[in-house]
Protein backbone atom coordinates (compact mmCIF):
# COMPACT_ATOMS: atom_id res chain seq x y z
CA UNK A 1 -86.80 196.46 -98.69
CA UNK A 2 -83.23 195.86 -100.48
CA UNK A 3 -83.33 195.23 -104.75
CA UNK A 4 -80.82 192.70 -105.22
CA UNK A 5 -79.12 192.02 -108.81
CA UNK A 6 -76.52 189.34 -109.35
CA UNK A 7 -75.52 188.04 -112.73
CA UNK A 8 -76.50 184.10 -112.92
CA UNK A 9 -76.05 181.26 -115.55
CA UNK A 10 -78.98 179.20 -116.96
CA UNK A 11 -78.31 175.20 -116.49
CA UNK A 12 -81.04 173.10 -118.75
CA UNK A 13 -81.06 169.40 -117.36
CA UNK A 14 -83.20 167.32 -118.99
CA UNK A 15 -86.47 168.42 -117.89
CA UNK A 16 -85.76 171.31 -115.62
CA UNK A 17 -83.87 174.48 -115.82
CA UNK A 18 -82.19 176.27 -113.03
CA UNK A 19 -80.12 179.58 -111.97
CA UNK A 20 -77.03 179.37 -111.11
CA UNK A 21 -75.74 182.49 -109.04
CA UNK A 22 -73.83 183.80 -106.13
CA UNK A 23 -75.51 186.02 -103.30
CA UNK A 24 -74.40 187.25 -99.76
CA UNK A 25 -74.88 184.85 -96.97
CA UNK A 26 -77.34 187.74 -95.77
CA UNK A 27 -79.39 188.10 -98.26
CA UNK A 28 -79.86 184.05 -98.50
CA UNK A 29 -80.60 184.02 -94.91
CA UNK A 30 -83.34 186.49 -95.42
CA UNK A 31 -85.13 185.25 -98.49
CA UNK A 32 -85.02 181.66 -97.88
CA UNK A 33 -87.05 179.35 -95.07
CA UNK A 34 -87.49 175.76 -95.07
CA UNK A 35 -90.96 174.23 -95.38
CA UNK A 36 -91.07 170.71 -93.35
CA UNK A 37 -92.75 168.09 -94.69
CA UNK A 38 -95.85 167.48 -92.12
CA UNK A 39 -95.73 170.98 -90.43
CA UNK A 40 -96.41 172.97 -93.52
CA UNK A 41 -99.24 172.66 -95.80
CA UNK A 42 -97.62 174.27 -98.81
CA UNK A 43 -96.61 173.09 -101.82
CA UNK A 44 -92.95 171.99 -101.86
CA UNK A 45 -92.72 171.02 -98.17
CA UNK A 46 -90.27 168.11 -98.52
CA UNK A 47 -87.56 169.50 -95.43
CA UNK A 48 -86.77 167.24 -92.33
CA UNK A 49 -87.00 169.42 -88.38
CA UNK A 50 -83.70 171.12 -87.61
CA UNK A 51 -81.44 169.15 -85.78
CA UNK A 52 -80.04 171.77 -83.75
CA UNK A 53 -76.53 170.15 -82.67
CA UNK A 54 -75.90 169.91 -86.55
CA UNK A 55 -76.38 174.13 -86.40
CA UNK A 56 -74.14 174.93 -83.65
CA UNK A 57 -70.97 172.57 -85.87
CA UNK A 58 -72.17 174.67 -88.89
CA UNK A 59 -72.19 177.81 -86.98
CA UNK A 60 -68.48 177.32 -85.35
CA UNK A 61 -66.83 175.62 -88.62
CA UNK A 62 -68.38 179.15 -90.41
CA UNK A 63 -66.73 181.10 -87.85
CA UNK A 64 -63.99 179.22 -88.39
CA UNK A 65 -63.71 180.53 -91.67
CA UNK A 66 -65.04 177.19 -92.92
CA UNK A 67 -65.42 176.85 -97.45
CA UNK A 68 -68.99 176.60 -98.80
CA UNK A 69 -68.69 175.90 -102.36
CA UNK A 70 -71.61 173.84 -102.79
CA UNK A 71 -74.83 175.57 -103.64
CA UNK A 72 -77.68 176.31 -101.14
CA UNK A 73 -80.14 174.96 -103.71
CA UNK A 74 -83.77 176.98 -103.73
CA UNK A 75 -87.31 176.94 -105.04
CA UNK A 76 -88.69 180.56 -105.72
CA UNK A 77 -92.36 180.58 -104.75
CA UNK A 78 -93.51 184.26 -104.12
CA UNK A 79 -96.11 185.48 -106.10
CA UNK A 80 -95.45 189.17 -104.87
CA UNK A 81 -91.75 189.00 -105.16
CA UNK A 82 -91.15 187.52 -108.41
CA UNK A 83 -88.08 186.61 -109.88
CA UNK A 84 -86.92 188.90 -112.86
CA UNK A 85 -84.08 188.44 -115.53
CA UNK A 86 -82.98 189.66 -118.25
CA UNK A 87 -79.94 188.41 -120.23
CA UNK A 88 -77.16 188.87 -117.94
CA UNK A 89 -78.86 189.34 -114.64
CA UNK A 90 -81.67 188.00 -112.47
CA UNK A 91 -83.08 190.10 -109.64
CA UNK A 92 -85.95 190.30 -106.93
CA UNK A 93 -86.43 192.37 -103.75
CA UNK A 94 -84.68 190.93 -100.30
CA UNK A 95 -88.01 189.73 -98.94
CA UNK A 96 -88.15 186.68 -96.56
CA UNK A 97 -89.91 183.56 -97.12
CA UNK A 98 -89.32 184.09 -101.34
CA UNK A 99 -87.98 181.06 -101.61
CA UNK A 100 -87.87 177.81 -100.26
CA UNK A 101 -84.67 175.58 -98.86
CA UNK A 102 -84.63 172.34 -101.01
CA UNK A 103 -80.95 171.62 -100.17
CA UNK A 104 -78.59 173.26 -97.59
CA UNK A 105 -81.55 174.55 -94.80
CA UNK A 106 -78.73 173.40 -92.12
CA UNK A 107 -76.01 175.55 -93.68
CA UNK A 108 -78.44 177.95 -93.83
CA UNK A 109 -79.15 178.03 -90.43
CA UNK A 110 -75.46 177.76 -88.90
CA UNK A 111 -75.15 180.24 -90.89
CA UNK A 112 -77.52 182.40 -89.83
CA UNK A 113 -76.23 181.99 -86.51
CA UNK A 114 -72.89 182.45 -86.86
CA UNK A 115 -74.28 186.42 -88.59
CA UNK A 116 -75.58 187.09 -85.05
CA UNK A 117 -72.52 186.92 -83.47
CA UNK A 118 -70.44 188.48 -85.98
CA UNK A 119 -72.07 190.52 -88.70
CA UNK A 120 -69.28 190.29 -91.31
CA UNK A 121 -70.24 186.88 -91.84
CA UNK A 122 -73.16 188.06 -93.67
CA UNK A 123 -70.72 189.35 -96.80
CA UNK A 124 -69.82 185.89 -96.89
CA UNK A 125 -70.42 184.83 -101.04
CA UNK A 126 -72.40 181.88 -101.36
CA UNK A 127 -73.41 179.72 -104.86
CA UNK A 128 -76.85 179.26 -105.38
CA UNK A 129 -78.90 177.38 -107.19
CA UNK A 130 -82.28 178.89 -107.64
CA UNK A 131 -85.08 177.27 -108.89
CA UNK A 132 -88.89 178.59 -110.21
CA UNK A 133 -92.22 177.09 -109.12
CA UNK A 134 -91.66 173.97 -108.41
CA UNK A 135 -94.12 171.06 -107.37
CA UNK A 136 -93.35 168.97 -104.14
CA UNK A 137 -92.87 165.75 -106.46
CA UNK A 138 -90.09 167.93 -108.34
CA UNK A 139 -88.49 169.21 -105.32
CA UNK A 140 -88.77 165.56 -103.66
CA UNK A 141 -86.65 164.53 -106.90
CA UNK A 142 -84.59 167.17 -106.38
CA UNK A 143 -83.81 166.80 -102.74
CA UNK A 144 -83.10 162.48 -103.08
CA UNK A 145 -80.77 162.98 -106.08
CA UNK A 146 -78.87 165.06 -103.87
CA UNK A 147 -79.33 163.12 -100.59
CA UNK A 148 -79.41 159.65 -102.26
CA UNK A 149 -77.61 159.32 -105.33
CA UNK A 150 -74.46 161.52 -104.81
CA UNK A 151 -73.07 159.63 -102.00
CA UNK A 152 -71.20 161.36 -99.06
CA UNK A 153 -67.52 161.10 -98.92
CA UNK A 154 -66.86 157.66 -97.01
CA UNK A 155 -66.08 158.12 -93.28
CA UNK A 156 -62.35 156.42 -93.34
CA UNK A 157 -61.24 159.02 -95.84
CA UNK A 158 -63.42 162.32 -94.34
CA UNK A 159 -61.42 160.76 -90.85
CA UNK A 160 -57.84 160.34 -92.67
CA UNK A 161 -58.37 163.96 -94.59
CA UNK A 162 -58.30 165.97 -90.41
CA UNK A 163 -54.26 164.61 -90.50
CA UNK A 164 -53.97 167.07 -93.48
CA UNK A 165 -57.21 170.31 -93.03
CA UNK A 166 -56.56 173.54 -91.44
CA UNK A 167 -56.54 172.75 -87.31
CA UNK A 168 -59.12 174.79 -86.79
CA UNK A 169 -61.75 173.54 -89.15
CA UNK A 170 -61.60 170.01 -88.15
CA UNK A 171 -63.25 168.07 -84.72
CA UNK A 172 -59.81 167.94 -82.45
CA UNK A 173 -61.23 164.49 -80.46
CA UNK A 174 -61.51 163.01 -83.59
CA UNK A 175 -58.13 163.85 -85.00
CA UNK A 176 -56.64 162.39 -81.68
CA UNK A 177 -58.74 159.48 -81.89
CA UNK A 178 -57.33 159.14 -85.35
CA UNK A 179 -53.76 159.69 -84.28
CA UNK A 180 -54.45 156.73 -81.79
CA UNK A 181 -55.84 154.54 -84.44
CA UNK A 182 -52.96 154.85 -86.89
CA UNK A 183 -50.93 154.38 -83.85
CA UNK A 184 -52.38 150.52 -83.57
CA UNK A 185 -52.12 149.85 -87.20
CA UNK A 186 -48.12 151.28 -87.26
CA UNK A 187 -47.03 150.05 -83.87
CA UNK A 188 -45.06 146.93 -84.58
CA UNK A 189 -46.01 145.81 -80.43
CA UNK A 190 -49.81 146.20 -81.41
CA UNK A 191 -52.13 143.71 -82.07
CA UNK A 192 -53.77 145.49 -84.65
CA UNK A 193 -50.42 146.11 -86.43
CA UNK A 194 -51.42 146.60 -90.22
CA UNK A 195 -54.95 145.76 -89.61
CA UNK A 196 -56.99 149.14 -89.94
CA UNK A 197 -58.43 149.35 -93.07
CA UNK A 198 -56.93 152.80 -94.36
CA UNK A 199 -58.33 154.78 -97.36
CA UNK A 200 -56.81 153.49 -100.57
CA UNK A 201 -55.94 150.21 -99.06
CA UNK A 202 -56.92 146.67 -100.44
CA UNK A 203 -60.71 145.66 -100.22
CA UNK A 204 -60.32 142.72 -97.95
CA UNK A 205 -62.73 141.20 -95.13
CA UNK A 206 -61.88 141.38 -91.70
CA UNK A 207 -59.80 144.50 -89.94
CA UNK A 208 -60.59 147.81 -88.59
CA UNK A 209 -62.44 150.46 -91.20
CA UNK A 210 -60.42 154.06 -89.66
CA UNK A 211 -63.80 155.14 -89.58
CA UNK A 212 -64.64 152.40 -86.93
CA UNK A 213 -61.66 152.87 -84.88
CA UNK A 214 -61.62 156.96 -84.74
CA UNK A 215 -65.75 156.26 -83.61
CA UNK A 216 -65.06 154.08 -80.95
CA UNK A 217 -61.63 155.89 -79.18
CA UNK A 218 -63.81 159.33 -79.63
CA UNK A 219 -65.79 158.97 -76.60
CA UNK A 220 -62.62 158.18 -74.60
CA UNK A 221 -60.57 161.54 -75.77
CA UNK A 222 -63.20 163.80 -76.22
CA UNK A 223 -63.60 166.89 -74.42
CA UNK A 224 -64.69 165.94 -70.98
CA UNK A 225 -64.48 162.39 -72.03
CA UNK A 226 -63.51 159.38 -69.64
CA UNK A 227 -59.83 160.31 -70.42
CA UNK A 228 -59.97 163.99 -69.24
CA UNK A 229 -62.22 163.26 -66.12
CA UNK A 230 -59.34 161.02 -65.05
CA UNK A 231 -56.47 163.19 -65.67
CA UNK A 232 -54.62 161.11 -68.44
CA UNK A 233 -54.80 163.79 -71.54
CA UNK A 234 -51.57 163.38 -73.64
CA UNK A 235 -51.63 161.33 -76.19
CA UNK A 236 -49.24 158.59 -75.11
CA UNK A 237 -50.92 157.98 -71.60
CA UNK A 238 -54.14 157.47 -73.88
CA UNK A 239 -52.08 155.39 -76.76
CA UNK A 240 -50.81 153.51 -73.98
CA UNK A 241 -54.06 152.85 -71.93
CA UNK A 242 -55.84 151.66 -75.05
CA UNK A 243 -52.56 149.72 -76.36
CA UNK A 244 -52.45 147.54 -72.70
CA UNK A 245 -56.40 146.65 -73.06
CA UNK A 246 -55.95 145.42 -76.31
CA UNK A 247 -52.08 143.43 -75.28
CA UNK A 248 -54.38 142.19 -72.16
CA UNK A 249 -57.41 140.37 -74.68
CA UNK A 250 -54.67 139.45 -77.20
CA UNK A 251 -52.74 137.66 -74.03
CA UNK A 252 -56.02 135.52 -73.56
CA UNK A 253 -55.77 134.03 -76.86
CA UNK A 254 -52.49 133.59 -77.45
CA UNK A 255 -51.63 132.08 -80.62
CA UNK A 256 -55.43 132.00 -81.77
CA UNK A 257 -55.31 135.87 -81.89
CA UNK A 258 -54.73 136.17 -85.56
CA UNK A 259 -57.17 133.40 -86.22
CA UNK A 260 -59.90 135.14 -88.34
CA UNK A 261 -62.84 133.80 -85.81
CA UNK A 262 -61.58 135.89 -83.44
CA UNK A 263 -64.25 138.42 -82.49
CA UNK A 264 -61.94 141.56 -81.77
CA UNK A 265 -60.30 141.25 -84.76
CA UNK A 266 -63.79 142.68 -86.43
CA UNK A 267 -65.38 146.22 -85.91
CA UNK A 268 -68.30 144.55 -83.40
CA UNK A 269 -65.22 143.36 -81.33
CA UNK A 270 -63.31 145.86 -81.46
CA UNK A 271 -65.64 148.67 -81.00
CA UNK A 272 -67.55 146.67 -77.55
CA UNK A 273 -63.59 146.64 -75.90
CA UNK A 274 -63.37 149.86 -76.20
CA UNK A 275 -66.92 150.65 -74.95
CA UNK A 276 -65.81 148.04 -71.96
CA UNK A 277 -62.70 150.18 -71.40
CA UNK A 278 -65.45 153.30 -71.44
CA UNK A 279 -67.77 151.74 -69.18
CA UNK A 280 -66.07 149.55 -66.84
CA UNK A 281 -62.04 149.54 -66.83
CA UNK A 282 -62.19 153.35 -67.01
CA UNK A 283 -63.19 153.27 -63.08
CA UNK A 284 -61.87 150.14 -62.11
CA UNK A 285 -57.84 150.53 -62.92
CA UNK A 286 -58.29 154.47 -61.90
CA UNK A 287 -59.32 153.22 -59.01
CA UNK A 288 -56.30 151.08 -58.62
CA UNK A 289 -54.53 153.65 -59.43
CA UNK A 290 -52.96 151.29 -62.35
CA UNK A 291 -53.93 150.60 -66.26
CA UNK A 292 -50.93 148.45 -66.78
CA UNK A 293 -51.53 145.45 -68.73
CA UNK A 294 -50.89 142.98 -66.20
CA UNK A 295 -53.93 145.12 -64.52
CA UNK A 296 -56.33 144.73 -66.89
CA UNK A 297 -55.77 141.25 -67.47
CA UNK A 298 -56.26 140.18 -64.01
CA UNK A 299 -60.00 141.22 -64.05
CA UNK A 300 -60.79 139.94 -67.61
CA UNK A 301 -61.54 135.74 -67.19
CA UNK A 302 -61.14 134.90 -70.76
CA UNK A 303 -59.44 131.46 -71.11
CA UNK A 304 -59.83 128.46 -73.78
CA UNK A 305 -63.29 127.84 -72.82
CA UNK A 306 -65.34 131.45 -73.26
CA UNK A 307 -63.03 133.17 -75.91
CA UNK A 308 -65.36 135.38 -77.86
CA UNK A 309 -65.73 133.93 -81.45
CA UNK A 310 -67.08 135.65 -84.54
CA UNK A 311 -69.06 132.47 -85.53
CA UNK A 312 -70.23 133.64 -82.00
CA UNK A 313 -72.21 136.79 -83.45
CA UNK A 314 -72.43 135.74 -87.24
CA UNK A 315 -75.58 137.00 -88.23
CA UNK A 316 -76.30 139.61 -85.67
CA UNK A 317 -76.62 143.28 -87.11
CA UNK A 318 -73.68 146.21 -86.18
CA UNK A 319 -75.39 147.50 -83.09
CA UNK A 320 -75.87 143.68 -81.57
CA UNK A 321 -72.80 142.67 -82.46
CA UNK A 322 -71.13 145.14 -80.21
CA UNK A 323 -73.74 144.77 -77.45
CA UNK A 324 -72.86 140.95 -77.46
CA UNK A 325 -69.19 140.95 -77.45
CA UNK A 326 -69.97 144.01 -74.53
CA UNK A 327 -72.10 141.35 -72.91
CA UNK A 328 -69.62 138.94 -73.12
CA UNK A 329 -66.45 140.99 -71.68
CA UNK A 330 -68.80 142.01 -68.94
CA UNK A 331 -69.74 138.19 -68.30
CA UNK A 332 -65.82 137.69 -67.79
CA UNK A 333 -65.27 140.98 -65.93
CA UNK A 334 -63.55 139.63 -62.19
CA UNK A 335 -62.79 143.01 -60.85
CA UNK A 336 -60.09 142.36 -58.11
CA UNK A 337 -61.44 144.24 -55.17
CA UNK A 338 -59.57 145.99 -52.02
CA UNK A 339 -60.60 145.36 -49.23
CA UNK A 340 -63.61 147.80 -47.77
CA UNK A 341 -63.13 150.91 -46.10
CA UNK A 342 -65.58 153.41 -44.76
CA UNK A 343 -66.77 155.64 -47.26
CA UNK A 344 -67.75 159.11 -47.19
CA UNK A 345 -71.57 159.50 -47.80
């Protein structure tokens, strides 16, 4: 059993008063354990189950050498290890399960993991906030003004920020699909020229959010994505693949492509071509051994009387949006087929 002394702060706001302090990233993996609302019948239990694909991002972005400066935020509840302070310092014996996670029990546990595979991770500084004896109500409070009122950055702008973060702290599929998507909006031949909706930009309906745009090419450039299984992974073979799909739909419309009703000119419509290109084209022109335009418009039977219309799906939420513009594109799919050999079985 360690003693452990740090100097702290006191913060007063309005009814509650907590300790601000900073403490090794192994000490706060040793005194701290999250209590999940349902499981445990303690007081203070408000945590959510671990989603363990959220630890192993923490773990590698720690590894990475990833910044924590917001706090871990705690609720002391040992009775046997109690919390001492005197003016300038707080301290308390490094015992596990002193205090409970209110905020931060995922960095906590990437964390954690990233100590076991390399033990000078554990000097790592962190800021805590510690609180004393709280009640489940007050920790509920606690854990929704965090969660609820102080709103995550907005996708577009976390998306736009990879062009400019250290390489190695940021998701690489998602900084090509961003590359791709910027690509769209600044290529004068593109359809989407100047219509993804950047960070900063003019509120205005219609258009691409980036944060739409990098979430639909990401399956396609990922690692082991439909791109890589197929052997196209440079950036212009992909910028070109998706570039032809969307020259092929605009083709179909001809001058009604810029007319607002058109379907792909909205995230539902845009996001279901690419999950057609995903699903269907991806094996069809590699198969043909061709994802020229020309190709791809040859098996897509979208004339004057089935164009897909956003009147079409007016009303329908995200997810059935996209299904039903999907649905649609696969209604029109008229895959031009070789003629049949034998197969291998």
């Amino acid at each position: 059993m360690t003693a452990i002394k740090a100097p702290y702060f006191e913060v007063a706001q309005g009814k509650r008063t907590f300790y601000l302090t900073q403490l090794s990233a192994k000490i706060v993996v040793k005194i701290s354990y999250a209590a999940v609302r349902g499981q445990d019948d303690e007081e203070g239990a408000i945590q959510r189950v671990l989603n363990t694909s959220r630890i192993s991002g923490i773990k590698a972005f720690t590894l990475a050498g990833g910044d924590y400066p917001n706090a871990i935020v705690l609720n002391w509840v040992s009775a046997k290890n109690r919390l001492k302070r005197t003016a300038k310092d707080i301290s308390f014996n490094s015992e596990e399960f002193s205090a409970q996670i209110i905020d931060g029990q995922h960095r906590v546990a990437g964390i954690r993991a990233a100590i076991e595979e390399r033990k000078s991770i554990g000097d790592l500084q962190l800021p805590v906030v510690i609180y004393n004896g709280l009640t489940t109500k007050e920790c509920a409070d606690i854990f929704l003004s965090i969660n609820e009122e102080q709103k995550p950055a907005p996708r577009s702008l976390v998306f736009d920020l990879f062009g400019l973060a250290s390489s190695e702290l940021v998701d690489p599929a998602a900084v090509r699909a961003r590359d791709i998507a910027l690509s769209l909006n600044d290529d004068a031949e593109s359809p989407y020229n100047g219509e993804i909706k950047l960070p900063g930009g003019k509120m205005r309906k219609g258009g691409i959010a980036l944060s739409t745009a990098v979430v639909a090419i990401k399956p396609l450039v990922e690692d082991k994505g439909s791109f890589e299984q197929i052997g196209l992974t440079n950036l212009e073979d992909q910028r070109r693949v998706i570039l032809n799909l969307f020259l092929a739909l605009q083709g179909k419309y001809g001058n009604k492509w810029d007319e607002k009703d058109n379907a792909f000119l909205w995230a539902a419509g845009f996001a279901a071509a690419l999950q057609f290109l995903h699903l269907k084209l991806m094996s069809y022109c590699s198969g043909k051994q061709s994802f020229e335009q020309s190709t791809i418009a040859d098996a897509i039977a979208l004339g004057a009387d089935n164009l897909i219309r956003q009147t079409d799906i007016k009303g329908l939420g995200g997810g059935k949006a996209v299904a039903e513009v999907y649905d649609r594109l696969l209604d029109a799919f008229r895959p031009v087929q070789k003629k049949a050999g034998k197969f291998k079985i």
